[in-house]
Protein backbone atom coordinates (compact mmCIF):
# COMPACT_ATOMS: atom_id res chain seq x y z
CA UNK A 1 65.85 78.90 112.23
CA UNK A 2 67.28 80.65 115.49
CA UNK A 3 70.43 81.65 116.49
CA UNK A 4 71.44 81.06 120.21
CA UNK A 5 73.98 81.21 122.27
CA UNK A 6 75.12 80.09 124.96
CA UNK A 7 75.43 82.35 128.59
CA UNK A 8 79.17 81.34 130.29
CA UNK A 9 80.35 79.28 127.38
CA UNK A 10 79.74 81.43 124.29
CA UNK A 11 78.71 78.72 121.88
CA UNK A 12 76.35 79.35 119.12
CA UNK A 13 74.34 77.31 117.16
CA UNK A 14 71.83 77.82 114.12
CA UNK A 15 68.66 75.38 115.72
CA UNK A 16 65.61 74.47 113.47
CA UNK A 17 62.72 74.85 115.72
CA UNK A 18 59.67 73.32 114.98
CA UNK A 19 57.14 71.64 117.66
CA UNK A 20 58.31 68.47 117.15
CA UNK A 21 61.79 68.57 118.45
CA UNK A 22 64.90 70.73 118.99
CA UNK A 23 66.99 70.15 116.01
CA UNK A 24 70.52 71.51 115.99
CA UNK A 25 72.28 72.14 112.16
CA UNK A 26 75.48 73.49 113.43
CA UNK A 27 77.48 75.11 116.13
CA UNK A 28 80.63 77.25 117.10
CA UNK A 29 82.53 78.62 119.77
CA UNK A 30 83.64 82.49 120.19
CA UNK A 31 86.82 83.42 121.09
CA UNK A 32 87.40 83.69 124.66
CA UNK A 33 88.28 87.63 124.61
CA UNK A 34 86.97 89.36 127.59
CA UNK A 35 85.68 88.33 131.15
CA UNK A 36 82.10 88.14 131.94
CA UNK A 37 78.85 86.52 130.52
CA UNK A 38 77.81 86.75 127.12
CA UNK A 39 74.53 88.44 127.71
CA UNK A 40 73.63 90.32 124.29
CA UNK A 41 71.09 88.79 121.77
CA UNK A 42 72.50 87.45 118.86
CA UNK A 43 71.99 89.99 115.93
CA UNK A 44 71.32 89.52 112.57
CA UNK A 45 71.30 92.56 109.81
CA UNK A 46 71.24 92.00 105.78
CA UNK A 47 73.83 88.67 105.70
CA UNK A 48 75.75 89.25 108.74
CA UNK A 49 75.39 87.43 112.43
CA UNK A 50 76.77 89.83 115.00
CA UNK A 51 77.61 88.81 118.51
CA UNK A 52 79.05 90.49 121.58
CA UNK A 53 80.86 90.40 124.92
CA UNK A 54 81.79 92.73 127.05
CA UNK A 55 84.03 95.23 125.18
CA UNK A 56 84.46 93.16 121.89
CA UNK A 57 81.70 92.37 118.77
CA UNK A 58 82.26 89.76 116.73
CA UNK A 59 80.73 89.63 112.68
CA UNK A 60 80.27 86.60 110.84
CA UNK A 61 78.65 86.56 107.47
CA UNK A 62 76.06 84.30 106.85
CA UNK A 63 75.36 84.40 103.36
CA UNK A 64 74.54 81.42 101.51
């Protein structure tokens, strides 16, 4: 499973990547704070999904 998101938009989804085919499970939009692209990796540490943009970071837990 891989988290990515999107440059100008700031969508993320969780994909399922295998060879076969590009298989997206869910998806979600960030806020619109800031200006600019959203340029960091996607971060994940114990249960939490951290994204950011410009000045702001955003935490999302992801525990089942």
């Amino acid at each position: 499973m891989l988290y990515c998101m999107s440059e100008k938009a700031g969508n993320v989804s969780l994909v399922k990547a295998t060879p076969e085919a590009y298989e997206e499970v869910s998806r979600f939009e960030l806020p619109q704070d800031g200006e600019g692209n959203f340029w960091a990796h996607p971060v994940v540490c114990g249960q939490k999904l951290f994204l950011r943009r410009a000045m702001y970071v955003y935490c999302y837990d992801i525990a089942e």
